[in-house]
N, C-alpha and C. Protein backbone atom coordinates (compact mmCIF):
# COMPACT_ATOMS: atom_id res chain seq x y z
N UNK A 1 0.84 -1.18 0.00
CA UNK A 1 0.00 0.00 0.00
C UNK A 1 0.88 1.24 0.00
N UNK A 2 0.59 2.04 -0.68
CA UNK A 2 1.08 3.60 -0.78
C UNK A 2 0.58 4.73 -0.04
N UNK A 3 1.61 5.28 0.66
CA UNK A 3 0.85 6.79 1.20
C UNK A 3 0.00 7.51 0.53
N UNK A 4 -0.79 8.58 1.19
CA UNK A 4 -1.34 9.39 0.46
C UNK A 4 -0.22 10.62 0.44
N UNK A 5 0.04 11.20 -0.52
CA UNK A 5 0.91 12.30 -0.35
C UNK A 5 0.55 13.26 -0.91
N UNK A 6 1.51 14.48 -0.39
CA UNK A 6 0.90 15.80 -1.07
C UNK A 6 1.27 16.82 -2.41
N UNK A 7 0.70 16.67 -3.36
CA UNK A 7 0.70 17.53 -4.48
C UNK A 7 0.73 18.70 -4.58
N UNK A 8 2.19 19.07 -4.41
CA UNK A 8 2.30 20.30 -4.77
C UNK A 8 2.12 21.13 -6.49
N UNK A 9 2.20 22.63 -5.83
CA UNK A 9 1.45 23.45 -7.38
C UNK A 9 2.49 23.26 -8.30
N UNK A 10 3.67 23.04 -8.12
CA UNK A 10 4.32 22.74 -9.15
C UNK A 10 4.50 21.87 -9.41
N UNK A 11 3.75 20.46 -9.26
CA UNK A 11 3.88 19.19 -9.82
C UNK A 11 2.77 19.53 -10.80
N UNK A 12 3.26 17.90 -11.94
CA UNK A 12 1.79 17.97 -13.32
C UNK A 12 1.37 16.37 -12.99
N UNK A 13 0.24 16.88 -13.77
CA UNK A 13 -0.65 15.57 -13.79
C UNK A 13 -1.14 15.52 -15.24
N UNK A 14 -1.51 14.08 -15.59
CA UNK A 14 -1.71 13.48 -16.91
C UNK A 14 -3.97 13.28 -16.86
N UNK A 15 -4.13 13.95 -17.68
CA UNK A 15 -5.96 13.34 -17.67
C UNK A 15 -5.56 12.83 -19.13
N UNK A 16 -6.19 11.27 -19.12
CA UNK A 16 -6.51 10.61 -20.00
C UNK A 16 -7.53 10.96 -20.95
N UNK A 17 -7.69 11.00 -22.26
CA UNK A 17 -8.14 11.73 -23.27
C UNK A 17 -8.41 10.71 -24.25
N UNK A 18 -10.08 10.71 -24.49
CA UNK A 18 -10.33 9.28 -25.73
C UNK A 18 -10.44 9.49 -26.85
N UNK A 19 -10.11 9.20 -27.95
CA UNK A 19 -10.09 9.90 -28.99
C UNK A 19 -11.13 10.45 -29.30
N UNK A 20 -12.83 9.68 -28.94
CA UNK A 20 -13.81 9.91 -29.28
C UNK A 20 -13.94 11.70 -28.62
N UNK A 21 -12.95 12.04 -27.96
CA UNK A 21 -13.17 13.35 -26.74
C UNK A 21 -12.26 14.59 -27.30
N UNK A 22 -11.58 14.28 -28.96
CA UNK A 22 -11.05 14.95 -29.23
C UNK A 22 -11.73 15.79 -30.37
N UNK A 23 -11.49 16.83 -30.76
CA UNK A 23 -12.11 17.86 -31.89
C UNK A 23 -11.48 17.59 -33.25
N UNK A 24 -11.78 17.27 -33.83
CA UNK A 24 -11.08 16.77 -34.98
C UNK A 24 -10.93 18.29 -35.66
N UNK A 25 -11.29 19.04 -35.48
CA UNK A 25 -11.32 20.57 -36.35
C UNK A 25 -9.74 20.86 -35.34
N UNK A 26 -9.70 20.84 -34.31
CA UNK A 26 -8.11 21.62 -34.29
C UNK A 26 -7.54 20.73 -33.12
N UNK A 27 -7.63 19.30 -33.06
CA UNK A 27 -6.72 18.21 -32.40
C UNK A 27 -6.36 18.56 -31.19
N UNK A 28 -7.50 19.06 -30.49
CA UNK A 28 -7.61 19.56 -29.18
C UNK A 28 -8.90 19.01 -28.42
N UNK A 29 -8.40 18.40 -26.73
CA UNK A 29 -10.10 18.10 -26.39
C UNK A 29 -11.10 19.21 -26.20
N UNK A 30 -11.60 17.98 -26.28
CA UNK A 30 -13.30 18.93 -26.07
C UNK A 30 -13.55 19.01 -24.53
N UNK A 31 -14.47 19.80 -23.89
CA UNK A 31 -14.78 20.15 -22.28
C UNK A 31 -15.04 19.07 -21.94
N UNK A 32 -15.93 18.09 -22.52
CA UNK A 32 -16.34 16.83 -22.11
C UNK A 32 -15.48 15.68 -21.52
N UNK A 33 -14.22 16.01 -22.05
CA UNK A 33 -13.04 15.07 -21.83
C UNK A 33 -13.10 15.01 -20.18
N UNK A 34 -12.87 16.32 -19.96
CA UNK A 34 -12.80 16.47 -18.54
C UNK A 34 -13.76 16.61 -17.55
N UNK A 35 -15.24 15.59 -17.50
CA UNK A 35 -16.00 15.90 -16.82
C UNK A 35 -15.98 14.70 -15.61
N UNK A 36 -16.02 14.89 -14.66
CA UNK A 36 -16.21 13.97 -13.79
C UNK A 36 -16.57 12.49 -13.93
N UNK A 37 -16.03 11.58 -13.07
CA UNK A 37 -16.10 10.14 -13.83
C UNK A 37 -16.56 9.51 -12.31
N UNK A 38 -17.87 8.93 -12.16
CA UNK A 38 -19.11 9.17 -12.87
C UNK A 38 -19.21 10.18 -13.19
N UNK A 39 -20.13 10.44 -13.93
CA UNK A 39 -20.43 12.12 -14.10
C UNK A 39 -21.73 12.89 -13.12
N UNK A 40 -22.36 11.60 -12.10
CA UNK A 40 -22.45 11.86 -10.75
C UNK A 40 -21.61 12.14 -9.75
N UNK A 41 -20.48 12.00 -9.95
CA UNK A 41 -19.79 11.78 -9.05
C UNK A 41 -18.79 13.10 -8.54
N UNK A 42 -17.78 13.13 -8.04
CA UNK A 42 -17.31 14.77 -7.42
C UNK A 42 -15.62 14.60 -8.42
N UNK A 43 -15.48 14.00 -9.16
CA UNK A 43 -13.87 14.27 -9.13
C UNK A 43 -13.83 13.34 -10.56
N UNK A 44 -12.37 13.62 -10.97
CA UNK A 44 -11.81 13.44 -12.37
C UNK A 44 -10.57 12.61 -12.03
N UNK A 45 -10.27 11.59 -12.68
CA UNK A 45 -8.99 10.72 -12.38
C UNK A 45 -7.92 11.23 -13.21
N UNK A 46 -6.97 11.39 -12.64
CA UNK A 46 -5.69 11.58 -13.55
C UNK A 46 -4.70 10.92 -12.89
N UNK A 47 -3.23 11.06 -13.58
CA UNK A 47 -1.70 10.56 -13.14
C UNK A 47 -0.85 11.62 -12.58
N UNK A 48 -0.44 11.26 -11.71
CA UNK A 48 0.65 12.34 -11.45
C UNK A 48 1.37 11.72 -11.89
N UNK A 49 2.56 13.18 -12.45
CA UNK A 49 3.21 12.88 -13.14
C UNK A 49 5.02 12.19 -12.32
N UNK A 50 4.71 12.18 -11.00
CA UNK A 50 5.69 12.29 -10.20
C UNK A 50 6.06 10.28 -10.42
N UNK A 51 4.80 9.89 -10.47
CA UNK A 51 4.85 8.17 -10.36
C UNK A 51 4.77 7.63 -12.08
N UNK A 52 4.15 8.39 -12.99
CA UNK A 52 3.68 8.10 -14.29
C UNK A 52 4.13 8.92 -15.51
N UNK A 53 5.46 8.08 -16.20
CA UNK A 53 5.00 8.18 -17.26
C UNK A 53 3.79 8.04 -18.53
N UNK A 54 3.98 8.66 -19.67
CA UNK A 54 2.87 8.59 -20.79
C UNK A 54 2.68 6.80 -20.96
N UNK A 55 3.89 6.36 -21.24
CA UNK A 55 4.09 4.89 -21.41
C UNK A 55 3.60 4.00 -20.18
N UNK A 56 3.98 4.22 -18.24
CA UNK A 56 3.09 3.73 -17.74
C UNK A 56 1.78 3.77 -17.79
N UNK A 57 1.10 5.04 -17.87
CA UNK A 57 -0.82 5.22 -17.99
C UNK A 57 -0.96 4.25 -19.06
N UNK A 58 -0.01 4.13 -20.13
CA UNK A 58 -1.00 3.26 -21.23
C UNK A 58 -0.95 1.89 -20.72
N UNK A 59 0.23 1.55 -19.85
CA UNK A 59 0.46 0.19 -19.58
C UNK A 59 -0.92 -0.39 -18.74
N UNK A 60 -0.47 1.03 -17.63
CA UNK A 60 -2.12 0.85 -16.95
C UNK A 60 -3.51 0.50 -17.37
N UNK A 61 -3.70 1.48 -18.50
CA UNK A 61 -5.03 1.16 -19.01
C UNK A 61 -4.87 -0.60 -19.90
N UNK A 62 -3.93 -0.57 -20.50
CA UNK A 62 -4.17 -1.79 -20.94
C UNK A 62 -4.50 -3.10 -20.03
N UNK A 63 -4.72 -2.95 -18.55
CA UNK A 63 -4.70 -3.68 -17.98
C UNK A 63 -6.32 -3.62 -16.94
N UNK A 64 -6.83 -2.41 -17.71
CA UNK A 64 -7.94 -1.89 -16.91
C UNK A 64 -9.27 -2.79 -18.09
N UNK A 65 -10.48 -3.19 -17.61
CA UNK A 65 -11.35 -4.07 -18.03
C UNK A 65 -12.54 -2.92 -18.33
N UNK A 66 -13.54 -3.08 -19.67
CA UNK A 66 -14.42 -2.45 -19.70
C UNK A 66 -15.82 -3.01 -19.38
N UNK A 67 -16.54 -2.35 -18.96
CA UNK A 67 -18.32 -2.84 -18.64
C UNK A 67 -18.28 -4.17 -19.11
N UNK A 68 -17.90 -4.44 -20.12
CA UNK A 68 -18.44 -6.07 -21.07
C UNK A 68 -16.99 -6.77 -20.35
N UNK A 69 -16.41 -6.55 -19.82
CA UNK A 69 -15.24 -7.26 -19.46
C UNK A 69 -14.67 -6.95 -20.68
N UNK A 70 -14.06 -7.16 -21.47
CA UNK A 70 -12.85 -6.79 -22.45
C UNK A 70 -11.87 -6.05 -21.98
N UNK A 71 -10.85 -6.13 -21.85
CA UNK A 71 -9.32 -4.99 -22.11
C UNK A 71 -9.91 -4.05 -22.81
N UNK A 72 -9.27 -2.49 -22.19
CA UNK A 72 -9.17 -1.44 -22.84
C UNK A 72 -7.94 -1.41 -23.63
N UNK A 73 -8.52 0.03 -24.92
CA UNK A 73 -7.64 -0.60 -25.49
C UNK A 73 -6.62 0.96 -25.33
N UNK A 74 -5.20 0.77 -24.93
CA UNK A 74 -4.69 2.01 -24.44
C UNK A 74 -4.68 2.72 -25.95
N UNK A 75 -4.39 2.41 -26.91
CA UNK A 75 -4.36 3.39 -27.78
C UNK A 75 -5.31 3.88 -28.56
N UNK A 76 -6.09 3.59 -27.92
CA UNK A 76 -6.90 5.39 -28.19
C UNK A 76 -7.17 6.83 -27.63
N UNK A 77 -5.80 5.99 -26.53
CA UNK A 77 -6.26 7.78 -25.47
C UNK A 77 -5.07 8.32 -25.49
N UNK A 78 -5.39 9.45 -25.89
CA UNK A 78 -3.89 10.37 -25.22
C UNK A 78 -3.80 10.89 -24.10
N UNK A 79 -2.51 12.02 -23.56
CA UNK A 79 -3.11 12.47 -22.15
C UNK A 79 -2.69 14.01 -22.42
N UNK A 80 -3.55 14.81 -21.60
CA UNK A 80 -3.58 16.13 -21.65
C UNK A 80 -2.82 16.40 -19.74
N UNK A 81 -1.60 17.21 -19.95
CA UNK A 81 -0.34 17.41 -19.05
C UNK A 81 -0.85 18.58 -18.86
N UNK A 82 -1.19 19.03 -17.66
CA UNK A 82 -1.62 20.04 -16.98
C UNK A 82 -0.68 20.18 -15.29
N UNK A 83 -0.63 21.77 -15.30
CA UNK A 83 0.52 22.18 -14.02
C UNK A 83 -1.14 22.30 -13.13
N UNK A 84 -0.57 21.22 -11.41
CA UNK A 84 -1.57 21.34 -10.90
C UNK A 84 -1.65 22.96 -10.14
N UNK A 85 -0.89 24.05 -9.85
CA UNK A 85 -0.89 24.88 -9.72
C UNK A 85 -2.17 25.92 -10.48
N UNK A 86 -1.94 25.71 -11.68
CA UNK A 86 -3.17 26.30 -12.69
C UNK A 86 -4.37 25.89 -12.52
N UNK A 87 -4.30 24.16 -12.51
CA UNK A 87 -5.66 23.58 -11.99
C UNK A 87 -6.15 24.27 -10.99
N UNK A 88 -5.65 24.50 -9.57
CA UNK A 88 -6.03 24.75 -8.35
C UNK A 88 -6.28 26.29 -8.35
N UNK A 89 -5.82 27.28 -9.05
CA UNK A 89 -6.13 28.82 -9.00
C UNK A 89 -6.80 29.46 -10.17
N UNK A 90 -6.58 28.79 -11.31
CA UNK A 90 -7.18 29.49 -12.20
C UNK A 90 -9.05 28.85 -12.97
N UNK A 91 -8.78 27.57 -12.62
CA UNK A 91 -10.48 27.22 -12.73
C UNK A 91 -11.06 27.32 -12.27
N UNK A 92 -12.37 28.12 -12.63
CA UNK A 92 -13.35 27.73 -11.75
C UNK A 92 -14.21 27.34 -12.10
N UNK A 93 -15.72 26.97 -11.26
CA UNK A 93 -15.09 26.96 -9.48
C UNK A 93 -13.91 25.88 -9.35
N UNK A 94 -13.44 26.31 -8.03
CA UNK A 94 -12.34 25.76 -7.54
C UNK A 94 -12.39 24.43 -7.65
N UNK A 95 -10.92 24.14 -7.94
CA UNK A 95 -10.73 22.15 -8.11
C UNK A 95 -9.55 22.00 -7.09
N UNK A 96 -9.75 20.84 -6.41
CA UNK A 96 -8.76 20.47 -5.35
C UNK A 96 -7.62 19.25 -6.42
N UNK A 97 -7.12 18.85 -5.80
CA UNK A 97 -5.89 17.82 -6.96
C UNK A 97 -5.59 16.95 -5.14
N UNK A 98 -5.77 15.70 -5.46
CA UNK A 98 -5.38 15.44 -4.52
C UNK A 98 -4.71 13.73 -4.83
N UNK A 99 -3.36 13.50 -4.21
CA UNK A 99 -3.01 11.99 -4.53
C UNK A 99 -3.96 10.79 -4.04
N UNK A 100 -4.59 9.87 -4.68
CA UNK A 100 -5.39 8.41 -4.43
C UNK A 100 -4.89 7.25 -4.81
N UNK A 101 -3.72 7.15 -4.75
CA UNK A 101 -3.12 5.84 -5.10
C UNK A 101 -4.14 4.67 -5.26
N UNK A 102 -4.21 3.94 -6.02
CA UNK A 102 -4.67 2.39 -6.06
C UNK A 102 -4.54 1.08 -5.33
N UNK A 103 -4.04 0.68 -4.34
CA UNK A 103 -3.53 -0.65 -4.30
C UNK A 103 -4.87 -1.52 -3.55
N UNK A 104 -4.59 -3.06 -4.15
CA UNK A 104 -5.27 -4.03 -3.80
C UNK A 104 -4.11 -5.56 -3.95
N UNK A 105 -4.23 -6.37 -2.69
CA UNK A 105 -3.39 -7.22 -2.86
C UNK A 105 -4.09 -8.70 -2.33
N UNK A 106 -4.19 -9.34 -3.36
CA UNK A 106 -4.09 -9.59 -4.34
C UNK A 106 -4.08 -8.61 -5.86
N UNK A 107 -3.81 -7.73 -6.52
CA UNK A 107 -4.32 -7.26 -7.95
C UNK A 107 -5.60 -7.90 -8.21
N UNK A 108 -6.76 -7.06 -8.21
CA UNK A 108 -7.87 -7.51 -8.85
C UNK A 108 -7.86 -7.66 -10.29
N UNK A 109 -8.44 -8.42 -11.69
CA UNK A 109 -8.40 -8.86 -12.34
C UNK A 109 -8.98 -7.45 -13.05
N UNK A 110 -8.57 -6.80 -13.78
CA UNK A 110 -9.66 -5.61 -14.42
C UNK A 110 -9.00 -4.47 -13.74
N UNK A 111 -8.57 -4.38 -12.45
CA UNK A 111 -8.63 -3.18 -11.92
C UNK A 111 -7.22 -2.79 -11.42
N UNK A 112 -5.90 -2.64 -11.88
CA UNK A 112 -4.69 -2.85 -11.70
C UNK A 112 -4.00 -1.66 -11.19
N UNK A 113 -3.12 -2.01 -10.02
CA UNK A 113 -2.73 -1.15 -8.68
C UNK A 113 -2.13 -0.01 -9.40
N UNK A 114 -2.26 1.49 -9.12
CA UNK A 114 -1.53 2.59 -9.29
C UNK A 114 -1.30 3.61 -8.56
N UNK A 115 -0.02 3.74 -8.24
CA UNK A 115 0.96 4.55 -7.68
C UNK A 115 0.34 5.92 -7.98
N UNK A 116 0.01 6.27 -8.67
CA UNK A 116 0.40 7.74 -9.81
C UNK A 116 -1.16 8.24 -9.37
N UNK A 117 -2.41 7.64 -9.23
CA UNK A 117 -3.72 7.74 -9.61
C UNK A 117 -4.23 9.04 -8.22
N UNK A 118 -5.07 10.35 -9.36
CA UNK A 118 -5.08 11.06 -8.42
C UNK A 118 -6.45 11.60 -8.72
N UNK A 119 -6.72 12.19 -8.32
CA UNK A 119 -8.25 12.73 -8.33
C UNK A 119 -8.26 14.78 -8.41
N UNK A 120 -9.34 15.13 -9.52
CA UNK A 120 -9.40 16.53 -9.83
C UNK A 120 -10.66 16.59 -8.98
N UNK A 121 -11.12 17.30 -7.97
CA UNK A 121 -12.12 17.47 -7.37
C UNK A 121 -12.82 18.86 -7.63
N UNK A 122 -14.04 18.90 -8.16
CA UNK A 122 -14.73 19.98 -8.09
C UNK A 122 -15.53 19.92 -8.96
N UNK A 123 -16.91 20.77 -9.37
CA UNK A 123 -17.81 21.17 -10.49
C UNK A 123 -16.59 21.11 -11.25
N UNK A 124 -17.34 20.26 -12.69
CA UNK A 124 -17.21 20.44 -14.02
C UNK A 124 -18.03 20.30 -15.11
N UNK A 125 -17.97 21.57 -16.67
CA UNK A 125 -18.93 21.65 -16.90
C UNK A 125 -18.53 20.93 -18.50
N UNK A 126 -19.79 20.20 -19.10
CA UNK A 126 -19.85 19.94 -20.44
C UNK A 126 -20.50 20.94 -21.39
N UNK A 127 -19.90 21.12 -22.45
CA UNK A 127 -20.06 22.25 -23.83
C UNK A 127 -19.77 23.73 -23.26
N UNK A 128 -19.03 24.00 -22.34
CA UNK A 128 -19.11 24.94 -21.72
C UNK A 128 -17.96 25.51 -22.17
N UNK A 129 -17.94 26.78 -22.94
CA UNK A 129 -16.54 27.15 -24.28
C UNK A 129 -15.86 27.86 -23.05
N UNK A 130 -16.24 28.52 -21.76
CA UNK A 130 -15.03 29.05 -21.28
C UNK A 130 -14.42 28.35 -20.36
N UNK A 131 -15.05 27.08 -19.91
CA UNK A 131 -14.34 25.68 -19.17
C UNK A 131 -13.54 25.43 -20.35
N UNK A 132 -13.80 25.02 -22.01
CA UNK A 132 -12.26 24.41 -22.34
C UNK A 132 -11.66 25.22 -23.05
N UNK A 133 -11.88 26.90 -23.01
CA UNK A 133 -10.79 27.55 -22.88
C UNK A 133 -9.95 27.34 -22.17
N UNK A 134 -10.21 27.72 -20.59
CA UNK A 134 -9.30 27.85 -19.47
C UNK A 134 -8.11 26.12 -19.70
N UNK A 135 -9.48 25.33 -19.65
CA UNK A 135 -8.40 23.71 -19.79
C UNK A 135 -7.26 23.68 -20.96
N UNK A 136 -7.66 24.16 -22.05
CA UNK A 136 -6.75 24.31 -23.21
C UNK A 136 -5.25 25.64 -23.08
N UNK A 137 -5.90 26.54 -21.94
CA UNK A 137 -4.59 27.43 -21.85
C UNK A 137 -3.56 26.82 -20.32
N UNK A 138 -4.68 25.93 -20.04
CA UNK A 138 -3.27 25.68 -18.50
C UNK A 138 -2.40 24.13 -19.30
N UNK A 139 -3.11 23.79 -20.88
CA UNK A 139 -2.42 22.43 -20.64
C UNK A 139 -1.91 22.40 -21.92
N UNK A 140 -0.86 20.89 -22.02
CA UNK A 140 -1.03 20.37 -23.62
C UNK A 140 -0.49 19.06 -23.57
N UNK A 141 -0.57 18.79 -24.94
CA UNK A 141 -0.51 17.37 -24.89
C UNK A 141 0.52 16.73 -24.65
N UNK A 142 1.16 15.58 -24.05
CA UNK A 142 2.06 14.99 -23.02
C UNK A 142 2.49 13.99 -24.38
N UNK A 143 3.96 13.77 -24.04
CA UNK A 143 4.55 13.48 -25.07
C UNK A 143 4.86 12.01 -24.65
């Protein structure tokens, strides 16, 4: 098991990005990318970047199971690299960033342990052009 630790403003974090979530007019996501997961729910999963490379998240997802059981398939997502500093002062309303590590031991089958896994907490809005303004000027795409 992993601590919870603290994320500072000058660390980055990775949000996973599906292709279906990208704009094909200028290869940028859309607001939707980033809406809460559930979308009942209070918060957004991402990687810090302190535990995760681009190449671990995909390893990760390839190991993550969908509704029908199947493997995801990592390549269709990219990730959008955002300074959590920007996250935390310049969106609003306010988003907290906070570390949630993963672990389960045994490894559950579908659901595979991560170090890196962190949570964006706060309102977020869909089609909302000055939510993915702001997201499009604090971030870009992670190499």
């Amino acid at each position: 098991m992993w601590p919870k630790e603290n994320i500072t403003d000058l660390c980055k974090v990775n949000v996973r990005v599906a292709d279906t979530f990208i704009s094909p007019k200028d290869d940028l996501p859309r607001a939707a990318a980033f809406l809460n997961t559930p979308k009942e729910g209070t918060n957004l999963s991402c990687d810090w970047c302190k535990y995760a490379t681009v190449e671990i998240s995909k390893n990760i997802i390839s190991k993550q199971k969908k509704g029908n059981g199947d493997f995801k398939n990592p390549d269709i997502f990219r990730f959008w690299n955002m300074n959590v500093g920007r996250i935390r002062n310049e969106i609003t309303p306010n988003q907290k960033v906070l570390h949630e590590p993963l672990y389960s031991s045994p490894e559950p089958d579908g659901a595979p342990n991560n170090r890196s896994h962190s949570i964006i907490e706060g309102e977020k809005f869909d089609n909302n052009a000055e939510f993915r303004v702001l997201i499009l000027q604090i971030g870009e795409w992670a190499v």
